[in-house]
C-alpha atoms as a PDB file:
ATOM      1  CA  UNK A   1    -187.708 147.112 -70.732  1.00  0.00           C
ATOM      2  CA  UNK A   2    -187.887 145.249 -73.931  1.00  0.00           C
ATOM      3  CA  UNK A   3    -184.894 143.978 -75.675  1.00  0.00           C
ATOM      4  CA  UNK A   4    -186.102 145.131 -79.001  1.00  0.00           C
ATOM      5  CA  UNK A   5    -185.707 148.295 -78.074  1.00  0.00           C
ATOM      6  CA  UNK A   6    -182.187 148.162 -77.389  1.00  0.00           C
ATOM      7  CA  UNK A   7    -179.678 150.122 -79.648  1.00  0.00           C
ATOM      8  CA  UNK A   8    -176.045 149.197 -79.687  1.00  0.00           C
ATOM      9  CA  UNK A   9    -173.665 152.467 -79.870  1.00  0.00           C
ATOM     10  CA  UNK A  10    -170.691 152.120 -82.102  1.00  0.00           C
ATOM     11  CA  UNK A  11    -167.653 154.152 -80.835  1.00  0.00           C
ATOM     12  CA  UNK A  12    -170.186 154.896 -77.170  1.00  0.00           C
ATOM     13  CA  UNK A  13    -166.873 155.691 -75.597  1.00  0.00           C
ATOM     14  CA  UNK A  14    -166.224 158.730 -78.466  1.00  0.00           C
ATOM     15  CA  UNK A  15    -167.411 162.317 -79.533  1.00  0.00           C
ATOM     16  CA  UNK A  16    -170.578 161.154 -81.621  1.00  0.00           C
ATOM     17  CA  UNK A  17    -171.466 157.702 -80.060  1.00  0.00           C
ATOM     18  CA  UNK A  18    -170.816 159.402 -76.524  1.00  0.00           C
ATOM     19  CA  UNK A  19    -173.573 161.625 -76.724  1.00  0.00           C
ATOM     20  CA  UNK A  20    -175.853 159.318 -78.367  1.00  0.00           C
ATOM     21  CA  UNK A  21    -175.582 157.121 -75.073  1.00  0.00           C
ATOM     22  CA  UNK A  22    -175.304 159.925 -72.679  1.00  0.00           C
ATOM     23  CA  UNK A  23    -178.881 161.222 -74.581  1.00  0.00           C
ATOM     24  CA  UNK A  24    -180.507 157.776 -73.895  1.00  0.00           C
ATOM     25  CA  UNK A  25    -178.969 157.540 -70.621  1.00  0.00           C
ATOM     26  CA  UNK A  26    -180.130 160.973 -69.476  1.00  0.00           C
ATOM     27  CA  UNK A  27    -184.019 160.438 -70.731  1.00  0.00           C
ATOM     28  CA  UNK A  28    -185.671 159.081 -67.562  1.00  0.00           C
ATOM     29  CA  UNK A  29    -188.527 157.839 -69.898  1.00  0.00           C
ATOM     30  CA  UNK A  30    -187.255 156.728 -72.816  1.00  0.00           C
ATOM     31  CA  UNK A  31    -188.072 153.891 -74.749  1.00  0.00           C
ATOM     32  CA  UNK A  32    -184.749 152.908 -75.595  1.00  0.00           C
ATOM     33  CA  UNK A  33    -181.575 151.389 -73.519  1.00  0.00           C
ATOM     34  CA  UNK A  34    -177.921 151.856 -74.367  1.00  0.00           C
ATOM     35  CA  UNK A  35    -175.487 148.851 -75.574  1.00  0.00           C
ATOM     36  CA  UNK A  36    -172.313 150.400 -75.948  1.00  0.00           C
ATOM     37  CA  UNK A  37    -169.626 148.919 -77.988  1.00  0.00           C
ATOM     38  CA  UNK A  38    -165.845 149.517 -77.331  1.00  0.00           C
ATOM     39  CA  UNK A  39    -162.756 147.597 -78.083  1.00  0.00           C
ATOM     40  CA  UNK A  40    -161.962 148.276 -74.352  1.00  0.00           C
ATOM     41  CA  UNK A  41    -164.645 147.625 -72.160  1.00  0.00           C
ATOM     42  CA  UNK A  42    -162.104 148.088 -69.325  1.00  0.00           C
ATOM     43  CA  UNK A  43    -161.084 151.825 -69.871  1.00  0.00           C
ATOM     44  CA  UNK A  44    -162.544 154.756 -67.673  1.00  0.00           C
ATOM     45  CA  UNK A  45    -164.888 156.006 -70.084  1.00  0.00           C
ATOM     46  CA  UNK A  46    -166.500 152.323 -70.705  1.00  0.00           C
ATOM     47  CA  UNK A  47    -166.493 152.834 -66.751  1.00  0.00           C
ATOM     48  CA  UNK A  48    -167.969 155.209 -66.490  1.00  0.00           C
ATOM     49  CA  UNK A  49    -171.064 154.097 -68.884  1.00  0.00           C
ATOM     50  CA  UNK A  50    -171.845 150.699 -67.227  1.00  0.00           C
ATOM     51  CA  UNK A  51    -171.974 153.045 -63.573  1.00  0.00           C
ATOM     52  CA  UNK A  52    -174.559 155.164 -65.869  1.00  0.00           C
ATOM     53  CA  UNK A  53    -176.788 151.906 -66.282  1.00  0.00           C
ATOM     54  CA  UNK A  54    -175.097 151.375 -70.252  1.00  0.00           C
ATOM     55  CA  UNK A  55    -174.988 147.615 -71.183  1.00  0.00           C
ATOM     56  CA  UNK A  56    -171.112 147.634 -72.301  1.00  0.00           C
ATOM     57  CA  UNK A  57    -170.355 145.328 -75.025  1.00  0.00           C
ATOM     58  CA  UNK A  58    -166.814 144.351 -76.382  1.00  0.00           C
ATOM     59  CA  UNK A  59    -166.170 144.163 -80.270  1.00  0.00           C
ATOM     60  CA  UNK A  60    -164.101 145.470 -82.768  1.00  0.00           C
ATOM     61  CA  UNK A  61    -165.128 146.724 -86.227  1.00  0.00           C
ATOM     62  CA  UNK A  62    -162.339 144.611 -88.427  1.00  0.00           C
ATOM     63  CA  UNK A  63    -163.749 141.534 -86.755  1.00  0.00           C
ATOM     64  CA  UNK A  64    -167.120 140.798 -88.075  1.00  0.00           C
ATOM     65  CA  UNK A  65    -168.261 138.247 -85.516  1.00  0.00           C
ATOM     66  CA  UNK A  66    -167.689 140.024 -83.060  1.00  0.00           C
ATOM     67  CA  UNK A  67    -169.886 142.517 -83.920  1.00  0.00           C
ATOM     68  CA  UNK A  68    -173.067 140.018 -84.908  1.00  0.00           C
ATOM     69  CA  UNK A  69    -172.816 139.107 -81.435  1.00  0.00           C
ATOM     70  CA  UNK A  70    -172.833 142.477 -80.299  1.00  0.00           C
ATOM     71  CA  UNK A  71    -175.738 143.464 -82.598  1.00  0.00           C
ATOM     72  CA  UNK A  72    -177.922 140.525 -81.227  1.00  0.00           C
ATOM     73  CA  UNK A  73    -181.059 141.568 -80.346  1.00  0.00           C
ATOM     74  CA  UNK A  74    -180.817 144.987 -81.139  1.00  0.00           C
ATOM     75  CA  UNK A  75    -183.681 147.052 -82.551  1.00  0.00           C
ATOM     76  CA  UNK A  76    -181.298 149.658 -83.443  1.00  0.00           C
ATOM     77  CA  UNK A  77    -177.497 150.435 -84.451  1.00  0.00           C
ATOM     78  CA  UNK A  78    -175.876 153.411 -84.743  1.00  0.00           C
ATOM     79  CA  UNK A  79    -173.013 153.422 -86.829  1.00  0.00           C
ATOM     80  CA  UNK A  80    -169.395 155.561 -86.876  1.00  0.00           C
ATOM     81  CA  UNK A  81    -166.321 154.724 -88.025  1.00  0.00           C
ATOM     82  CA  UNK A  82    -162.618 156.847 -87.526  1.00  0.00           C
ATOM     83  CA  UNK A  83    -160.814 157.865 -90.340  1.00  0.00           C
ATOM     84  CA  UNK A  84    -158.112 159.583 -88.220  1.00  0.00           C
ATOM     85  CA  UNK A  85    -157.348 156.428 -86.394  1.00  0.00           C
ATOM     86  CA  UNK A  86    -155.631 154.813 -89.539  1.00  0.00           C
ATOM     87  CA  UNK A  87    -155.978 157.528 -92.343  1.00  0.00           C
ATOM     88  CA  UNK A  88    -157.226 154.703 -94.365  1.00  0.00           C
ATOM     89  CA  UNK A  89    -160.472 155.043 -96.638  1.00  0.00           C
ATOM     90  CA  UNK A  90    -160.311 151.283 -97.547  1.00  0.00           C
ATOM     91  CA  UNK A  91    -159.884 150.808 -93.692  1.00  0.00           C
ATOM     92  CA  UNK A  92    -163.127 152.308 -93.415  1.00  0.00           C
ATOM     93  CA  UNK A  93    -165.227 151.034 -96.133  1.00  0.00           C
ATOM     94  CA  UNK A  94    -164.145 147.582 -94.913  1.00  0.00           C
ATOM     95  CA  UNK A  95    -165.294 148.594 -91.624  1.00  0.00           C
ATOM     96  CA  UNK A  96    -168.579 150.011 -93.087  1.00  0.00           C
ATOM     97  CA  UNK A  97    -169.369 146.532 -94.849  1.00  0.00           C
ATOM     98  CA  UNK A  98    -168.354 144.429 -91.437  1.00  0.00           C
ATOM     99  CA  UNK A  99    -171.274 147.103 -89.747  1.00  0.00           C
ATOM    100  CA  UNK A 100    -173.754 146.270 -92.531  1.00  0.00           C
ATOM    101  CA  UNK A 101    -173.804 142.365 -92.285  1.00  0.00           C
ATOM    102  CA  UNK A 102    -173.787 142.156 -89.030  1.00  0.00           C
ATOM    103  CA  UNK A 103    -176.712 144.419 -88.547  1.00  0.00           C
ATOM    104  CA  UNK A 104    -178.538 142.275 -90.979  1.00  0.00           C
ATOM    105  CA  UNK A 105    -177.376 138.811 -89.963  1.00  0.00           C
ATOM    106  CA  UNK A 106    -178.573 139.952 -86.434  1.00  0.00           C
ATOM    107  CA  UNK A 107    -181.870 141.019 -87.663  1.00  0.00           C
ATOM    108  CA  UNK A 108    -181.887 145.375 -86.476  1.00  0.00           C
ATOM    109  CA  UNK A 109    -184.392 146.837 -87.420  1.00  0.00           C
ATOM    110  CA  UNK A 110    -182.821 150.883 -88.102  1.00  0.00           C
ATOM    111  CA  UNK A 111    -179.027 151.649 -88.732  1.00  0.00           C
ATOM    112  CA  UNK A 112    -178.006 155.499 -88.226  1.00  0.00           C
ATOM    113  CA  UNK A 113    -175.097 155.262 -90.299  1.00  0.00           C
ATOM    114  CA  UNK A 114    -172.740 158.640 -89.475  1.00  0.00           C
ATOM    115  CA  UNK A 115    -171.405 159.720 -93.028  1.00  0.00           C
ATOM    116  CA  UNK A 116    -170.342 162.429 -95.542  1.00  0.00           C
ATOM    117  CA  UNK A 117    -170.652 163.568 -98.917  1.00  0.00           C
ATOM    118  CA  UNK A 118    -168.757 162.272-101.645  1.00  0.00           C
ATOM    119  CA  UNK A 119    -166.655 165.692-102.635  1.00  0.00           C
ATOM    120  CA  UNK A 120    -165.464 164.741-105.744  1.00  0.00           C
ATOM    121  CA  UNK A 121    -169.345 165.140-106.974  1.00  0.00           C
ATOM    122  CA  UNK A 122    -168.334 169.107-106.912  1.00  0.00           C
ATOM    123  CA  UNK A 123    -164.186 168.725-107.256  1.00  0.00           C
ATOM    124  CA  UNK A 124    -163.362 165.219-109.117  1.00  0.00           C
ATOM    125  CA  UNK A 125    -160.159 163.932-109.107  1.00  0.00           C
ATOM    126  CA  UNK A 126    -159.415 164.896-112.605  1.00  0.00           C
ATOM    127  CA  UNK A 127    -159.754 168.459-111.390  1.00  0.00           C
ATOM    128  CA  UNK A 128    -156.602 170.572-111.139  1.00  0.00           C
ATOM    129  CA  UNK A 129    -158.357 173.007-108.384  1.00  0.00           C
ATOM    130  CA  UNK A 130    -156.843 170.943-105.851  1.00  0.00           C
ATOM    131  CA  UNK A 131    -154.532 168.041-105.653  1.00  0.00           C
ATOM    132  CA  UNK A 132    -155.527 164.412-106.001  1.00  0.00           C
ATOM    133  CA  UNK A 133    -155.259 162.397-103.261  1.00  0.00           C
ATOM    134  CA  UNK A 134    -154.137 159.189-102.417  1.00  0.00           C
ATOM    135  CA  UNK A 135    -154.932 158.601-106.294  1.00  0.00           C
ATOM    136  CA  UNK A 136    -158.620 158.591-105.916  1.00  0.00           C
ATOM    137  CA  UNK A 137    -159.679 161.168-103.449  1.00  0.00           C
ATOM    138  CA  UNK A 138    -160.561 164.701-103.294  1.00  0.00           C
ATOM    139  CA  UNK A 139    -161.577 164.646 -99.182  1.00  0.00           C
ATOM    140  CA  UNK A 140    -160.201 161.334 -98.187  1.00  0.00           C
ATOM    141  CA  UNK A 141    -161.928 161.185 -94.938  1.00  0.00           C
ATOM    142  CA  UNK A 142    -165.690 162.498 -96.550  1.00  0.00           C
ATOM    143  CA  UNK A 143    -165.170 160.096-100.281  1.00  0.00           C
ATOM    144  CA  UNK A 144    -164.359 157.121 -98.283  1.00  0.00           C
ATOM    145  CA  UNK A 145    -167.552 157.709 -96.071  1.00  0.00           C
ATOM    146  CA  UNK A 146    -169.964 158.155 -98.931  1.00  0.00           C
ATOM    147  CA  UNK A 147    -168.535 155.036-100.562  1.00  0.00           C
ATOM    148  CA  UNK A 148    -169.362 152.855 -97.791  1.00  0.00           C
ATOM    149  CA  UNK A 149    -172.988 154.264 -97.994  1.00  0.00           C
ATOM    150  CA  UNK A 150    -173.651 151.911-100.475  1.00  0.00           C
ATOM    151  CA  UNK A 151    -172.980 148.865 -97.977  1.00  0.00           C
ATOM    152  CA  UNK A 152    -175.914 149.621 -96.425  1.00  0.00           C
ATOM    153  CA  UNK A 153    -178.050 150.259 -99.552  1.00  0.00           C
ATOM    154  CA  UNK A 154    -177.197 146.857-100.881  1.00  0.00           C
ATOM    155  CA  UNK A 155    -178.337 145.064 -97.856  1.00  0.00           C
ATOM    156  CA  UNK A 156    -181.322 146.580 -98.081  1.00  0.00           C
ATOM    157  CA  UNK A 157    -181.058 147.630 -94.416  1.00  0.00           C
ATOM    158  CA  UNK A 158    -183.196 150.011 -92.980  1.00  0.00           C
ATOM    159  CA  UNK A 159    -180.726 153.013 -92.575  1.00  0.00           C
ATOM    160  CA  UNK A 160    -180.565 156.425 -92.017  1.00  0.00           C
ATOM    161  CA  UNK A 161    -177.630 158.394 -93.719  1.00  0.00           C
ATOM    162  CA  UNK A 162    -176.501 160.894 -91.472  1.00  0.00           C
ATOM    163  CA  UNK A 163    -174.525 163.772 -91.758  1.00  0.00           C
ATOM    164  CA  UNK A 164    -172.759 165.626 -89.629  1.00  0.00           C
ATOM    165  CA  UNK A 165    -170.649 169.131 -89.370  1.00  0.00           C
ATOM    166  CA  UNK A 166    -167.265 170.342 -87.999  1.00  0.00           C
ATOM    167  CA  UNK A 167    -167.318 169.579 -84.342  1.00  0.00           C
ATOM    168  CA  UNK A 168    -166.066 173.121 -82.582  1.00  0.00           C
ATOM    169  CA  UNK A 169    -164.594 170.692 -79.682  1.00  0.00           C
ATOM    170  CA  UNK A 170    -161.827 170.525 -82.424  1.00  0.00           C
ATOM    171  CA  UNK A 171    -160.630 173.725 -80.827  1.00  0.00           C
ATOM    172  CA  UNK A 172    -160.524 171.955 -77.693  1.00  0.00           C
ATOM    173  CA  UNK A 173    -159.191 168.469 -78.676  1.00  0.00           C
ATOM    174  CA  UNK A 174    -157.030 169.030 -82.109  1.00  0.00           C
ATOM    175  CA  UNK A 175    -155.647 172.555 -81.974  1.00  0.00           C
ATOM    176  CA  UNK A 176    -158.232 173.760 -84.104  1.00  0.00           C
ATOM    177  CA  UNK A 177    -158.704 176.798 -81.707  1.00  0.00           C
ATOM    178  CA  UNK A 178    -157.111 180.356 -81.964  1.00  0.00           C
ATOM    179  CA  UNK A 179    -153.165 181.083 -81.796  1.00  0.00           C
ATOM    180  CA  UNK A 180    -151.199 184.193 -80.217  1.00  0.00           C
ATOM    181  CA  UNK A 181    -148.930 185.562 -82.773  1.00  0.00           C
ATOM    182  CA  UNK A 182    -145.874 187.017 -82.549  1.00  0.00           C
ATOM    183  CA  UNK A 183    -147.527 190.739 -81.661  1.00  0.00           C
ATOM    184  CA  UNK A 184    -149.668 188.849 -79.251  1.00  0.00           C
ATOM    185  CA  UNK A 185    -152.774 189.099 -80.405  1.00  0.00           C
ATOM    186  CA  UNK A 186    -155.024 185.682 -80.878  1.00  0.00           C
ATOM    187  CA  UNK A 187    -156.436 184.612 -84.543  1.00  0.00           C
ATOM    188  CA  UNK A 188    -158.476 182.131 -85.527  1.00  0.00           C
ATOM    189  CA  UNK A 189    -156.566 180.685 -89.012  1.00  0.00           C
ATOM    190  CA  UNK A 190    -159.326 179.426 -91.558  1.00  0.00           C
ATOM    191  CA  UNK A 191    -159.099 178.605 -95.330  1.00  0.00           C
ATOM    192  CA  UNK A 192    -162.765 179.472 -95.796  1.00  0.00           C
ATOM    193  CA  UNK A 193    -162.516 183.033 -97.187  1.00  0.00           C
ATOM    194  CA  UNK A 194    -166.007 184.445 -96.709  1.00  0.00           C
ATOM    195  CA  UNK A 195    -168.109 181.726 -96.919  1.00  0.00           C
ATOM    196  CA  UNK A 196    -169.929 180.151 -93.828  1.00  0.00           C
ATOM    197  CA  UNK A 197    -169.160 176.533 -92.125  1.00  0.00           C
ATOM    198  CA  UNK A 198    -171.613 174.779 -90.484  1.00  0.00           C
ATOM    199  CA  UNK A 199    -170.509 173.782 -87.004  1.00  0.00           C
ATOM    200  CA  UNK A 200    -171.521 171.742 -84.368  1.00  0.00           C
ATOM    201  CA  UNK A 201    -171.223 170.602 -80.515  1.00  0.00           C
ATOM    202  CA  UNK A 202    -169.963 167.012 -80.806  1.00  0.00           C
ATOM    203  CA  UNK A 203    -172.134 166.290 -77.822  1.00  0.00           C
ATOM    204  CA  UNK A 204    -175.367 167.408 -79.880  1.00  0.00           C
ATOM    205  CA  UNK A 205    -174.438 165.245 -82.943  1.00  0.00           C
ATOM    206  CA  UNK A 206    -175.839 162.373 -80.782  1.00  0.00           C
ATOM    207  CA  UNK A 207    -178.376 163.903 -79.360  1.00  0.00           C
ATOM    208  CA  UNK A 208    -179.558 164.337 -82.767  1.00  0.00           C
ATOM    209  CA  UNK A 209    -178.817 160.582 -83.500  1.00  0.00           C
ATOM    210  CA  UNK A 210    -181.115 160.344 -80.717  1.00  0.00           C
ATOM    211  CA  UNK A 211    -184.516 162.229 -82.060  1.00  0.00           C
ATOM    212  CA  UNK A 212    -183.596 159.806 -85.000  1.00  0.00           C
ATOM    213  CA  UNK A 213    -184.010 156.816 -83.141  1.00  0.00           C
ATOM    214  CA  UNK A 214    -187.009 158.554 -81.560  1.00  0.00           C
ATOM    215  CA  UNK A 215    -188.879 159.237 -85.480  1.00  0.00           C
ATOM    216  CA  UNK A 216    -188.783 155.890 -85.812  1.00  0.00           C
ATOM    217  CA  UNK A 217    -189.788 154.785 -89.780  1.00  0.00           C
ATOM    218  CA  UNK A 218    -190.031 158.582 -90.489  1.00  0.00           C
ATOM    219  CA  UNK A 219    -186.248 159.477 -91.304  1.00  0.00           C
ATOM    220  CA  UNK A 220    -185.481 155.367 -92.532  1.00  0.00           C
ATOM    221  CA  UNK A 221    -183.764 155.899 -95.835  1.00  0.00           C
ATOM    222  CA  UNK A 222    -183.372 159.239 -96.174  1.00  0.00           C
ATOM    223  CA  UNK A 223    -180.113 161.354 -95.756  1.00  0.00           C
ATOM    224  CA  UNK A 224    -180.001 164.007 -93.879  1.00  0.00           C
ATOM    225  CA  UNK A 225    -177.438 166.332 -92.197  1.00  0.00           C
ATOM    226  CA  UNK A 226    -177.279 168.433 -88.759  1.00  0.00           C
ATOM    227  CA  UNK A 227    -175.459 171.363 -87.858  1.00  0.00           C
ATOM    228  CA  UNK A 228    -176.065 173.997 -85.223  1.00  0.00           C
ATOM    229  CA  UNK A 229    -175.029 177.046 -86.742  1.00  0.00           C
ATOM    230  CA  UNK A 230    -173.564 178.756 -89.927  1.00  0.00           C
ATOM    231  CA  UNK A 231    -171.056 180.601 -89.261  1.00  0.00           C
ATOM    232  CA  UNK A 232    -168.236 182.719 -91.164  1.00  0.00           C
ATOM    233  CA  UNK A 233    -164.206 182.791 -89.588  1.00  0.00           C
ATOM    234  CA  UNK A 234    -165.007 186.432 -88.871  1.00  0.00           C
ATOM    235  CA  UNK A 235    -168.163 186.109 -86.947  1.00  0.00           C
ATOM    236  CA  UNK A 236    -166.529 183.264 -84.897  1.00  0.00           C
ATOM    237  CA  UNK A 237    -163.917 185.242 -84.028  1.00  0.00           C
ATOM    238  CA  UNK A 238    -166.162 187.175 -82.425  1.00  0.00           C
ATOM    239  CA  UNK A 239    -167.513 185.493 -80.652  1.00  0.00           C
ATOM    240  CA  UNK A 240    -164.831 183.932 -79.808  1.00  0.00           C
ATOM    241  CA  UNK A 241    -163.370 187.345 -78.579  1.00  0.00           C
ATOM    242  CA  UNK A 242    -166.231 188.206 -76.630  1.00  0.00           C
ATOM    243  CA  UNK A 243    -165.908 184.743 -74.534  1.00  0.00           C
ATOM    244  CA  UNK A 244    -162.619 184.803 -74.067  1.00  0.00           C
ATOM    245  CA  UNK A 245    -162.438 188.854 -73.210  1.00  0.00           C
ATOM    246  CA  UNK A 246    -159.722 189.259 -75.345  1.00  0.00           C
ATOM    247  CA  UNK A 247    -159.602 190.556 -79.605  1.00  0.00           C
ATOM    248  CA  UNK A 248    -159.546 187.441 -82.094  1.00  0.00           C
ATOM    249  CA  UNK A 249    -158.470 188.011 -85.536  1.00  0.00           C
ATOM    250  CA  UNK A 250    -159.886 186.221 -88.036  1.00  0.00           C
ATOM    251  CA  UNK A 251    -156.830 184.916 -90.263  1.00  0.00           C
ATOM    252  CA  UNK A 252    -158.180 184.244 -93.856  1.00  0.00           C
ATOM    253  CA  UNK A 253    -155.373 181.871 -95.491  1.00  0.00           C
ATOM    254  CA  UNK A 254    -155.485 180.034 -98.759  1.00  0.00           C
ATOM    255  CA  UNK A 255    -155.793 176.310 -98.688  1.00  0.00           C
ATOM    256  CA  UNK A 256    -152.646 175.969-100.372  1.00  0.00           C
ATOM    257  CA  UNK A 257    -151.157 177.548 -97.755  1.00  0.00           C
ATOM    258  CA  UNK A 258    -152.895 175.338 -95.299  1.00  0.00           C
ATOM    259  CA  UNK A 259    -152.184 172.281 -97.157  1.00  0.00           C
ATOM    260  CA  UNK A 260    -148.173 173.570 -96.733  1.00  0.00           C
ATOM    261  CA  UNK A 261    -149.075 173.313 -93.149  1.00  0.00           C
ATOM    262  CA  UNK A 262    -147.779 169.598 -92.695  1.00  0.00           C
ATOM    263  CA  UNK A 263    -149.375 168.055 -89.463  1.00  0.00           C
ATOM    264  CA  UNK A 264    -150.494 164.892 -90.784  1.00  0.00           C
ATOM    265  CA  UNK A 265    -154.047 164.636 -92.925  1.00  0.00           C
ATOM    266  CA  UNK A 266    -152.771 168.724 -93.845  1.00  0.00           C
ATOM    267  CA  UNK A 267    -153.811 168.503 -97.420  1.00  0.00           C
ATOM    268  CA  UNK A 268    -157.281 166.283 -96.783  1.00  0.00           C
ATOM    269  CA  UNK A 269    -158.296 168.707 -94.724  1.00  0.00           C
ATOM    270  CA  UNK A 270    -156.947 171.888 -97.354  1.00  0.00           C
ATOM    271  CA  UNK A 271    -159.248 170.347 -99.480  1.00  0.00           C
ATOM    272  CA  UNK A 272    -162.328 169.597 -97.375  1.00  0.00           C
ATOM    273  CA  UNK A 273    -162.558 173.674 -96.651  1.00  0.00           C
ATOM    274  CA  UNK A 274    -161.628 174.594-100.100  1.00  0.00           C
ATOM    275  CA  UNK A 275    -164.717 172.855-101.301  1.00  0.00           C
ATOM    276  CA  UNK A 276    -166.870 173.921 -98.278  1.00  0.00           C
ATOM    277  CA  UNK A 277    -166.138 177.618 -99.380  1.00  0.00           C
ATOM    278  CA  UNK A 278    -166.022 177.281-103.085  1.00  0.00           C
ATOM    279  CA  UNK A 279    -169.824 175.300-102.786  1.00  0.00           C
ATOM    280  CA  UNK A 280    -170.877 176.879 -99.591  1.00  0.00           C
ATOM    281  CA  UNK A 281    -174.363 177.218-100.868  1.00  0.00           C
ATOM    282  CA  UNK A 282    -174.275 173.083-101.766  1.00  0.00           C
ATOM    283  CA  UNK A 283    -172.775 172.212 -98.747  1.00  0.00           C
ATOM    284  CA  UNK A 284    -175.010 174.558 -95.713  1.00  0.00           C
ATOM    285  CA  UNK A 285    -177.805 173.282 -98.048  1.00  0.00           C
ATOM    286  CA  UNK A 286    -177.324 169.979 -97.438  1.00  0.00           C
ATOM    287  CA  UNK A 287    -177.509 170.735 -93.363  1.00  0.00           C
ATOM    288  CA  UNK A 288    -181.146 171.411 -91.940  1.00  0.00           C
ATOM    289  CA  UNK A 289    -180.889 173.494 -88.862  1.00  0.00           C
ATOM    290  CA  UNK A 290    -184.617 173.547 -88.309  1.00  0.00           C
ATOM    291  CA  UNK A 291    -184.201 169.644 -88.690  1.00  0.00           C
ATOM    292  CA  UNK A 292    -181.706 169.811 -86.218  1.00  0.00           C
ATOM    293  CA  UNK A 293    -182.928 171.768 -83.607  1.00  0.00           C
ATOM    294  CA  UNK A 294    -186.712 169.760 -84.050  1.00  0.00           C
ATOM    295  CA  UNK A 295    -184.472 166.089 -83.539  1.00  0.00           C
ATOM    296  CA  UNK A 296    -182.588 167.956 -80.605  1.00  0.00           C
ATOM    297  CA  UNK A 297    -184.595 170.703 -78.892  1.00  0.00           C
ATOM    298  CA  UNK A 298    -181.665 171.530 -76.746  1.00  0.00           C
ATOM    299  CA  UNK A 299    -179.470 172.006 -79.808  1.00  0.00           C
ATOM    300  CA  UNK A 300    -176.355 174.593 -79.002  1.00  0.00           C
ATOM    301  CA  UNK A 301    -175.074 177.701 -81.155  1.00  0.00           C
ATOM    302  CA  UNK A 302    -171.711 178.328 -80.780  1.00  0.00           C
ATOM    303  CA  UNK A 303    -172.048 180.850 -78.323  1.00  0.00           C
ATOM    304  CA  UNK A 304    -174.069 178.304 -75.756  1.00  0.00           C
ATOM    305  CA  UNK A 305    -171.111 176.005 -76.810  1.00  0.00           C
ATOM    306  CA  UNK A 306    -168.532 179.276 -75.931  1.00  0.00           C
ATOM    307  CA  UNK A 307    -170.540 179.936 -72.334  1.00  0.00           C
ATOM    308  CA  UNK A 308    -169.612 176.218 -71.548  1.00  0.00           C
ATOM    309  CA  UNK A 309    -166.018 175.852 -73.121  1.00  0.00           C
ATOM    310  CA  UNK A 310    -164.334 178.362 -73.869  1.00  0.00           C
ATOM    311  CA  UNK A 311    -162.027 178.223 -70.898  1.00  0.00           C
ATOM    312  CA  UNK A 312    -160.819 174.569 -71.969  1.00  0.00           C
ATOM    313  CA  UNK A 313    -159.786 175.870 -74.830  1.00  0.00           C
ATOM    314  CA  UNK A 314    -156.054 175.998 -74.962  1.00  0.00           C
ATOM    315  CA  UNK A 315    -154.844 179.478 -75.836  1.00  0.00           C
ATOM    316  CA  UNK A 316    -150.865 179.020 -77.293  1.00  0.00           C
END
């Protein structure tokens, strides 16, 4: 198969970049091959990849070089950084930038560049809605996202801006699932009042990077975002009561009292669901399910996600 039609997977070992090279990998046909970069080619999951017939690549994304050497040849790059790694948006722009001129000193032809919207656009920081923070931020981990967009518009690199949705694995992974309380019953504790959150498998987010890959010039410089469902707390307590065969409250809180919460990046996320239900209209419109389900035909609601999960998530 032709190099040029190799694309190297940032993060191939993780939730977005995972799925992106278990799409490729899976597609007896396809056009493309997988180069997946990790820090630690040596771990199971890097493994695991190169037994899958993955090219696995060493680099890291605060050392530029390494990367252009990683990048070489490519036709494509898809791009993801991790805020929660280092809680750090100047981390990540930096990291953003070191992405950008490597892809361009190595010549690739079509970036997918996983980002966010910048939410001070609806909440800026001299808004007393919410609190300010780190001085400059109303969503740390979405502003510092949409600021590095513009590494990749100053480069002139071909580059699609793509954005994603909450991943419901987070009720797997991060605790994000329903809690017993003290009369036994579970709920499902959201700051969202009323208003709907597009969700997400995190295995589908690259299977959407994917069909983007597969369109080719049609989706180059545009922004678009994926989700796989709208969904309110209450309706997701349902069905999360139905999978699990057990009731599911829905638990409406404020995002104060989130924010009070105090597991670290608390108050970021406070913030990111207070503007997702005070703009819900801005924010679902910005997420093309059609879109989504046309780049990934096999696209999951969260009941398909339920039939497959819901017994891994942990129940406290």
């Amino acid at each position: 198969m032709s190099p040029s039609k190799i694309i190297a997977v940032i993060g191939a070992t993780g939730s977005q970049g995972g799925g992106l090279a278990r799409a490729i990998l899976d597609d007896d046909g396809s056009e493309f091959r997988v180069r997946a970069i990790t820090r630690n080619p040596d771990s199971d999951a890097a493994r695991a990849l190169a037994e899958s017939g993955a090219q696995v690549v060493a680099a890291d994304l605060d050392q530029p070089d390494s990367l252009k050497e990683a990048f070489a040849g490519a036709h494509g790059v898809f791009a993801v950084t991790n805020f929660w790694e280092h809680f750090s948006p100047a981390k990540e722009i930096a990291q953003a930038r070191n992405i950008a001129r490597a892809a361009e000193d190595a010549g690739v032809r079509h970036v997918v560049w996983s980002t966010l919207e910048d939410m001070r656009e609806k909440v800026p920081v001299t808004d007393d809605r919410m609190p300010t923070l780190m001085e400059k931020y109303s969503v740390p981990h979405f502003d510092g996202k949409a600021e590095a967009d513009s590494a990749f518009r100053e480069m002139g690199i071909p580059t699609t801006f793509f954005r994603t949705s909450f991943y419901w694995d987070n009720m797997i992974h991060l605790g994000g699932g329903p809690s017993r309380g003290e009369d036994g019953v579970l709920a499902l504790t959201l700051p969202l009042g009323d208003a709907k959150l597009p969700g997400i498998a995190a295995e589908d987010i690259g299977r959407c990077a994917y069909g983007i890959f597969r369109a080719g010039d049609e989706l180059m410089g545009k922004t678009i975002g994926v989700a796989g469902e709208f969904l309110t707390g209450r309706e997701m307590a349902e069905a999360l009561a139905d999978a699990l065969g057990e009731e599911v409250r829905y638990n409406a809180i404020s995002p104060d009292i989130y924010r009070s919460f105090g597991f670290d990046g608390a108050d970021d996320l406070g913030n990111m669901f207070q503007v997702k239900r005070d703009f819900e209209d801005w924010f679902c419109g910005n997420r093309d399910l059609a879109l989504a389900r046309r780049l990934n035909p096999e696209l999951l609601t969260f009941r398909d996600w339920l039939a497959r999960y819901a017994d891994r998530i942990p129940l406290q």
